[in-house]
Structure formats: C-alpha cells, structure tokens
N, C-alpha and C. Protein backbone atom coordinates (compact mmCIF):
# COMPACT_ATOMS: atom_id res chain seq x y z
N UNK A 1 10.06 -12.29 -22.67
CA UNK A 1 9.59 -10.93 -22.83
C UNK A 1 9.80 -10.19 -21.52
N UNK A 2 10.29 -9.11 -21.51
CA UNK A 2 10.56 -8.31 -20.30
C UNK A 2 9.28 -7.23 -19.92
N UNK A 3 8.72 -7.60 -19.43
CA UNK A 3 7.44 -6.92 -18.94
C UNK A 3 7.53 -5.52 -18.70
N UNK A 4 8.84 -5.21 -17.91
CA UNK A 4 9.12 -4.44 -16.83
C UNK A 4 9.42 -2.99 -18.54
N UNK A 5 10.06 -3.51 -19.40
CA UNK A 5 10.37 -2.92 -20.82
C UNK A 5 8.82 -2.32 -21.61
N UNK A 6 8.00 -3.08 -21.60
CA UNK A 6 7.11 -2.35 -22.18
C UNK A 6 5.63 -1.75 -21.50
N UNK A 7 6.11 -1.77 -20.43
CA UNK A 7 5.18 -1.17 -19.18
C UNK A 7 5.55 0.26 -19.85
N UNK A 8 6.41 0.31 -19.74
CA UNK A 8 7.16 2.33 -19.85
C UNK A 8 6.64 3.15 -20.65
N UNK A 9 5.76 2.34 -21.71
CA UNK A 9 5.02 3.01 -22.88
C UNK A 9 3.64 3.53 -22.39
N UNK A 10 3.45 2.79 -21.40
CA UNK A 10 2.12 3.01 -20.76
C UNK A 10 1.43 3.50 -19.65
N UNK A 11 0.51 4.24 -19.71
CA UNK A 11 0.32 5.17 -18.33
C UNK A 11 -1.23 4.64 -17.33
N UNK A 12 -0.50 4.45 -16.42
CA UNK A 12 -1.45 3.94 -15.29
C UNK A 12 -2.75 4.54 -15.35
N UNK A 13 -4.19 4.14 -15.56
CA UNK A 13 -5.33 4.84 -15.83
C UNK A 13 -5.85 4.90 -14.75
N UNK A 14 -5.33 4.73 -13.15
CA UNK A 14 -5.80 5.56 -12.35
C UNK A 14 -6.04 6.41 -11.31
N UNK A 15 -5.68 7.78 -12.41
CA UNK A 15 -5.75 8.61 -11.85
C UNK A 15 -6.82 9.43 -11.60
N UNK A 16 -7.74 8.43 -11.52
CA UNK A 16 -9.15 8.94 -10.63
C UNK A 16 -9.13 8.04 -8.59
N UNK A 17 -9.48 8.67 -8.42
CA UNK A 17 -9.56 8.25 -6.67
C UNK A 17 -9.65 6.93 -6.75
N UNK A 18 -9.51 5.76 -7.13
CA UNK A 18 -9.92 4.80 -6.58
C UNK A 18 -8.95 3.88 -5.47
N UNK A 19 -9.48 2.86 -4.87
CA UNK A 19 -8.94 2.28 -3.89
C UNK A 19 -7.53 1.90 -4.25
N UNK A 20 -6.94 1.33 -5.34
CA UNK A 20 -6.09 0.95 -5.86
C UNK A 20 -4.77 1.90 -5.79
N UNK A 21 -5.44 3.10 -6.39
CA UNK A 21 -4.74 4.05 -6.61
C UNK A 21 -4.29 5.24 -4.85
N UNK A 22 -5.14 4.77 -4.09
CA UNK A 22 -4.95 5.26 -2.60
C UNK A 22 -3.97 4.30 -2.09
N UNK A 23 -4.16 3.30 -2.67
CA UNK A 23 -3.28 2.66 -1.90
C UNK A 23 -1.37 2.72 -1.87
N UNK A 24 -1.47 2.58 -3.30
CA UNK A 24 -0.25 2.71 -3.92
C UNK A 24 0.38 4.25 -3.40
N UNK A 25 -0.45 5.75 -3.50
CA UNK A 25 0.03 7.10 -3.33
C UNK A 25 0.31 7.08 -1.72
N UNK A 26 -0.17 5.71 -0.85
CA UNK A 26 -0.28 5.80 0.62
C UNK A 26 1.23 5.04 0.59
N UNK A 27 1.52 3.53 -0.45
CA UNK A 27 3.36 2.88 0.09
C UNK A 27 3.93 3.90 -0.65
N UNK A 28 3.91 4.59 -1.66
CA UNK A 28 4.58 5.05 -2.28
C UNK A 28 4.74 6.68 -2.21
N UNK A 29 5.66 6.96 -1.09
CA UNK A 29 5.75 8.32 -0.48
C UNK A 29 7.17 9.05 -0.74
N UNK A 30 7.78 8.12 -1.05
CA UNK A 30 9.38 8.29 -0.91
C UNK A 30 9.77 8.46 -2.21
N UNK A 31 10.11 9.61 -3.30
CA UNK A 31 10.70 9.36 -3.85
C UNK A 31 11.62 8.82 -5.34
N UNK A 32 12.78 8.57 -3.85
CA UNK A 32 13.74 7.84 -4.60
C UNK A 32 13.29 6.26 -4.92
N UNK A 33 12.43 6.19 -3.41
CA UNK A 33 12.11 4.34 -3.79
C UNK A 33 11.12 4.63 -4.90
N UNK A 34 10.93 5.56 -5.64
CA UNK A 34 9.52 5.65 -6.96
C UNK A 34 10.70 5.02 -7.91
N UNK A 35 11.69 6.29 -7.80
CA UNK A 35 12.62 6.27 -8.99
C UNK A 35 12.86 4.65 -9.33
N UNK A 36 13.60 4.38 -7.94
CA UNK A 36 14.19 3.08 -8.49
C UNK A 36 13.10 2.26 -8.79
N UNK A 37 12.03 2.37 -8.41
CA UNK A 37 10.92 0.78 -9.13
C UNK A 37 10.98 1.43 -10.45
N UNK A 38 10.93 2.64 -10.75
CA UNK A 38 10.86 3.16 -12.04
C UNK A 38 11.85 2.14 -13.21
N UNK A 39 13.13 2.90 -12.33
CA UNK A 39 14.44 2.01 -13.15
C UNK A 39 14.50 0.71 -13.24
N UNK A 40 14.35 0.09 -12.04
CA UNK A 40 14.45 -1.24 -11.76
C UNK A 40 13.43 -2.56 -11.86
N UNK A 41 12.34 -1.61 -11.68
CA UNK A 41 11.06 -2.52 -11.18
C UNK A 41 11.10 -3.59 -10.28
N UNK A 42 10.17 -4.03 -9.78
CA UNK A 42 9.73 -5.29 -8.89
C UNK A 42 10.89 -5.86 -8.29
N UNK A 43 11.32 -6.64 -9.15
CA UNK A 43 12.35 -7.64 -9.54
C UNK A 43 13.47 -7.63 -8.12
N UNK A 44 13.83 -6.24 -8.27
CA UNK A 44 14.92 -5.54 -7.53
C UNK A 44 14.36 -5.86 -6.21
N UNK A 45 13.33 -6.30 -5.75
CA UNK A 45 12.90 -6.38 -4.47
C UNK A 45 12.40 -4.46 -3.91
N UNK A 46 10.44 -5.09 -3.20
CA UNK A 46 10.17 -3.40 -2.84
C UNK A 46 9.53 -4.35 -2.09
N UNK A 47 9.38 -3.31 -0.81
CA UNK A 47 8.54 -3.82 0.11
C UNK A 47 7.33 -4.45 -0.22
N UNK A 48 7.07 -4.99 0.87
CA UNK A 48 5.36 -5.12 0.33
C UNK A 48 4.82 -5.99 -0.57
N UNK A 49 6.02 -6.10 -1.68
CA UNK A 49 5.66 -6.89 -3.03
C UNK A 49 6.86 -7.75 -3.22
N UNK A 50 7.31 -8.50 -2.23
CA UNK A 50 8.23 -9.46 -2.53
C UNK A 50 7.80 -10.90 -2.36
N UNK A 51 7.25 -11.35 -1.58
CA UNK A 51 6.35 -12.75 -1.05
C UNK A 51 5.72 -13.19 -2.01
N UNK A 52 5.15 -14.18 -2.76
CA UNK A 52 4.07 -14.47 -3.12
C UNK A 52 2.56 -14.45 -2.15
N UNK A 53 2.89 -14.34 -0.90
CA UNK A 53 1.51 -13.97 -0.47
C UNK A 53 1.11 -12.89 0.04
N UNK A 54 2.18 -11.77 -0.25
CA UNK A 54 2.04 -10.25 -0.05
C UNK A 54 1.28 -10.35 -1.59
N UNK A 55 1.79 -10.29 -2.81
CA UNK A 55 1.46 -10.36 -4.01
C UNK A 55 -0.23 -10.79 -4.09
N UNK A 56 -0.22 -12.05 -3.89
CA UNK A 56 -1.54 -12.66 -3.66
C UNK A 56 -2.47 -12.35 -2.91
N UNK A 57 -2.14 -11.11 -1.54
CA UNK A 57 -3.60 -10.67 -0.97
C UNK A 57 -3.40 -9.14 -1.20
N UNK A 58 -2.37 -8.47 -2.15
CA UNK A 58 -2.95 -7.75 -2.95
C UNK A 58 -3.16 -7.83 -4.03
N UNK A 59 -3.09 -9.17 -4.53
CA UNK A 59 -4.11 -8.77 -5.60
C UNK A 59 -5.24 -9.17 -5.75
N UNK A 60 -5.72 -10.13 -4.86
CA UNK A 60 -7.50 -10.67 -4.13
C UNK A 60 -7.85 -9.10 -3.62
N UNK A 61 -7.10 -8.28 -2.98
CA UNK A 61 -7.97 -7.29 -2.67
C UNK A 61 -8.31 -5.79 -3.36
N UNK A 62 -7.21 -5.77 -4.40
CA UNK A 62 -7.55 -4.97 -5.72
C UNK A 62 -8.02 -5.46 -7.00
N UNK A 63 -8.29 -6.83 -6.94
CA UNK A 63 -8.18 -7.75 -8.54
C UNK A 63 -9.18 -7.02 -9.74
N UNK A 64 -10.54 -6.74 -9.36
CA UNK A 64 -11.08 -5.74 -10.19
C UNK A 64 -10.44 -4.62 -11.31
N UNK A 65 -9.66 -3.71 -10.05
CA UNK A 65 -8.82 -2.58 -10.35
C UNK A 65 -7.92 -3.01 -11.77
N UNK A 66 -7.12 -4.00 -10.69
CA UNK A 66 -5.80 -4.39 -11.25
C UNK A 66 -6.10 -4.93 -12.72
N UNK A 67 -7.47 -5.67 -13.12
CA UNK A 67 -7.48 -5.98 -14.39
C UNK A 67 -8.27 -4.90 -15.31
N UNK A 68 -8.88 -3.96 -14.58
CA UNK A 68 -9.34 -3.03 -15.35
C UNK A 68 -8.14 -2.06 -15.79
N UNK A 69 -6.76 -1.88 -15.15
CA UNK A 69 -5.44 -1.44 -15.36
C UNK A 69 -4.48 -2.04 -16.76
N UNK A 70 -4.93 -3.56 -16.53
CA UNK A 70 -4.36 -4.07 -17.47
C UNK A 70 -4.84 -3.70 -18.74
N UNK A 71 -6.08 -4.06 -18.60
CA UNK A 71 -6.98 -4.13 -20.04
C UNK A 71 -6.69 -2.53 -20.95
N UNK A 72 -6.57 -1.80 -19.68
CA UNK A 72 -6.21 -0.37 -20.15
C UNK A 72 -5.03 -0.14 -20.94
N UNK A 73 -4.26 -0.97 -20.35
CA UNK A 73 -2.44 -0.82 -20.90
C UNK A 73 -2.79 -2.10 -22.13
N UNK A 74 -3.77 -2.51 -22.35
CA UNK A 74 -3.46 -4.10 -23.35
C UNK A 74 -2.97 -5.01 -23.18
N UNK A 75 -2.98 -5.41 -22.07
CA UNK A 75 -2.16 -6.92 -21.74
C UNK A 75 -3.18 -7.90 -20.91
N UNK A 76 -3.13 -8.85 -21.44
CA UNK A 76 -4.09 -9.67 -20.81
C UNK A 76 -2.81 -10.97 -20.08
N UNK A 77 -3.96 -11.33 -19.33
CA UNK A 77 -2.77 -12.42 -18.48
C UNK A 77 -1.81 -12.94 -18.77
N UNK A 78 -2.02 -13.71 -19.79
CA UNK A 78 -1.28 -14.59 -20.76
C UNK A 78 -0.14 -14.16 -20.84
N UNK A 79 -0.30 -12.38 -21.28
CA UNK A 79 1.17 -11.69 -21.65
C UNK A 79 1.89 -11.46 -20.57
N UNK A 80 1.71 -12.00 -19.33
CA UNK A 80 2.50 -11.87 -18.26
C UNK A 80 3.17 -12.92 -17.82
N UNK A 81 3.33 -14.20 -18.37
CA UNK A 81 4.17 -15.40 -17.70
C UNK A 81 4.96 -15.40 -19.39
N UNK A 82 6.59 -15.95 -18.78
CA UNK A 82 7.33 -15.98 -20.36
C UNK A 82 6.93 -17.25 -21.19
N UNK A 83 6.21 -18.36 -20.45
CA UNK A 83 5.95 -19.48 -21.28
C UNK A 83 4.52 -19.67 -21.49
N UNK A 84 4.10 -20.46 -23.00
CA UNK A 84 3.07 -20.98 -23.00
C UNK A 84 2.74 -22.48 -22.60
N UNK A 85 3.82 -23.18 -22.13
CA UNK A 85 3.64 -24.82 -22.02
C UNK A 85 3.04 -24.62 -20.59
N UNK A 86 3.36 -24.13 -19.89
CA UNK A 86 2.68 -23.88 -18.14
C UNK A 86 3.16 -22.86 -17.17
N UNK A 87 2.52 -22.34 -16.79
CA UNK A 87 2.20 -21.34 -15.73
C UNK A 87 0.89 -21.54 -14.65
N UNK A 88 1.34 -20.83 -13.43
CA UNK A 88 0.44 -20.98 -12.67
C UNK A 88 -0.57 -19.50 -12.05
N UNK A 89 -1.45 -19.71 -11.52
CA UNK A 89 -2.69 -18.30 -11.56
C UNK A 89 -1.60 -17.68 -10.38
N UNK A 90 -0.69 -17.82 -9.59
CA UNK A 90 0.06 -17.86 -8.47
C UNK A 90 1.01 -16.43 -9.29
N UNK A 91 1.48 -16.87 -10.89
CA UNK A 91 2.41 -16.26 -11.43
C UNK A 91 1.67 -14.96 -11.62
N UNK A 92 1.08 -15.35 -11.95
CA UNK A 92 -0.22 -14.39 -12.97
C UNK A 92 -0.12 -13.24 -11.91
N UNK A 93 -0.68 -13.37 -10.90
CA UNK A 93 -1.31 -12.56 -10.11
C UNK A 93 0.10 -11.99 -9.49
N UNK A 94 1.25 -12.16 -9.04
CA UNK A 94 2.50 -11.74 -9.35
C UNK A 94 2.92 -10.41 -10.06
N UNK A 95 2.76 -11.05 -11.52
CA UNK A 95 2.67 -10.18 -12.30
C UNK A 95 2.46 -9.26 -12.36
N UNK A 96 0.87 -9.29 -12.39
CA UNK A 96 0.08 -8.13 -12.64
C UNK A 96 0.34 -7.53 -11.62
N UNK A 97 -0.03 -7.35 -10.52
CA UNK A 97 1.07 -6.36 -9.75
C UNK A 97 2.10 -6.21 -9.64
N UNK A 98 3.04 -6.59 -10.19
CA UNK A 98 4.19 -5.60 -10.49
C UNK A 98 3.92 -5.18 -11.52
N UNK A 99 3.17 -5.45 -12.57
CA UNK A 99 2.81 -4.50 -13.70
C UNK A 99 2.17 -2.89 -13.09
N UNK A 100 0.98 -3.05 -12.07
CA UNK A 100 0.69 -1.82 -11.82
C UNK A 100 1.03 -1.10 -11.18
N UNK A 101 2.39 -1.80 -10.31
CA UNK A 101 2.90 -1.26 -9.43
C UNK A 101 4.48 -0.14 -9.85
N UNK A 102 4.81 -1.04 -11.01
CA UNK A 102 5.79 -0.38 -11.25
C UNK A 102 5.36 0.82 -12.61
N UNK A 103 4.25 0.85 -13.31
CA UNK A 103 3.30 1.65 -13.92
C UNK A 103 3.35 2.91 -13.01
N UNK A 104 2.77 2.32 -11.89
CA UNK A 104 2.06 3.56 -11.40
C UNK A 104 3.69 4.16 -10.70
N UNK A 105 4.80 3.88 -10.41
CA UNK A 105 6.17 4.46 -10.14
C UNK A 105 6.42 5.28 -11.39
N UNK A 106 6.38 4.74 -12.39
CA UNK A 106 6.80 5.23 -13.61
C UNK A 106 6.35 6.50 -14.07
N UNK A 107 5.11 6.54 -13.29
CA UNK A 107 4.15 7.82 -13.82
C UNK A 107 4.86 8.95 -12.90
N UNK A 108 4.64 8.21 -11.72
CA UNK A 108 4.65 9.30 -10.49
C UNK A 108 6.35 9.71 -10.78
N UNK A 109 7.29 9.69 -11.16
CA UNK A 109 8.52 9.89 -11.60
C UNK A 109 8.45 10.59 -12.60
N UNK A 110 7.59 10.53 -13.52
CA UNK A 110 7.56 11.37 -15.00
C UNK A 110 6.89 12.17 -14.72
N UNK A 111 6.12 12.72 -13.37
CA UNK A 111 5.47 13.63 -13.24
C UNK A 111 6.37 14.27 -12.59
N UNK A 112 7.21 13.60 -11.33
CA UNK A 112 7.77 14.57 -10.76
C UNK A 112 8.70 15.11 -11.40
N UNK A 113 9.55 14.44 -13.02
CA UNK A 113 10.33 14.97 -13.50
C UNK A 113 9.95 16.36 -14.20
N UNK A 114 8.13 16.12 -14.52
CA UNK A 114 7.85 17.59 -15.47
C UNK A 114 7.73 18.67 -14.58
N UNK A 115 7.52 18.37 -13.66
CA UNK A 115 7.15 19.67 -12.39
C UNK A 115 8.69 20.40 -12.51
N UNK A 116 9.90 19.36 -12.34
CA UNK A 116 11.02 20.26 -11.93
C UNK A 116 11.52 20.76 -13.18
C-alpha cells in the first residue's frame, strides 16, 4: 500500500496553534521543498526526517499530536507498515511522520496554489 497515495485525500487537522503544527510551519519555509514532499514525499529524502533517530525523537516529542493527526485522517498504526507477519514500533513511528509530514506539505501547497 502506498501511504504517500492516500495521504492526498486528507487534510492535516492542525490547523490550530499547536506544537506540532509550529514546528513543521518553522522546517517548512521554503516553498519548493513543500512542493516536492508534496509530489514526492518522505521517501525522496527531506531533511530532518531521514535517520531513524531524527524520525524517532520526533516522534517521542510530538507522539500525542501525531496520533491525534492520524486518528483524524483514519489510519491507525497497523495501516502504516506493508506487512502483517512483522514489523517493528521503529517502522511505525517512521511512518507516521512522514504521514504528517508530508500531509501537512500537501496542504500548505494546496493552499498556496488557491491564493495564486
């Protein structure tokens, strides 16, 4: 299942102040680098979110957010690793940020497209 495919249907819920959402409008200043996570997502390599332990201490330090994001869009963990025989909480947490990360690109691109 391509994650990065049915993210696009769905709009990042927050766009109320929270920490999550400061954080992301604080890496995400540029752009073209919106566009391309837009197009590309994660995958393509973005700062910040390439390591597993960049991944992993953001998502220990948004994890609240990040699953109150999910639950919003309908996806629970599970729907984020391609197998059911094994996965690890390592993947998971991976995931889900690039789920909200490339969400919240997606938005900020479809906004800047309605403005122009």
């Amino acid at each position: 299942m391509s994650l990065t495919l049915s993210v696009n249907m769905y709009t990042l819920h927050t766009h109320i102040m929270t920490d999550l959402y400061n954080a992301l409008c604080d890496r995400f200043d540029d752009m073209d680098e919106i566009k391309d996570v837009a197009e590309y997502g994660c995958q393509a390599g973005v700062s910040g979110f390439i390591y597993s332990t960049e991944l992993c201490e953001f998502f220990d330090k948004y994890e609240d957010e990040i699953e109150t994001e999910l639950d919003a869009l309908g996806i629970k963990f599970h729907d984020l690793v391609d197998t059911d025989e094994f996965y690890t909480l390592q993947e998971i947490k991976e995931q889900a940020v690039w789920v909200v990360v490339e969400t919240f690109c997606h938005n900020k691109a479809d906004a800047a497209y309605d403005v122009a």
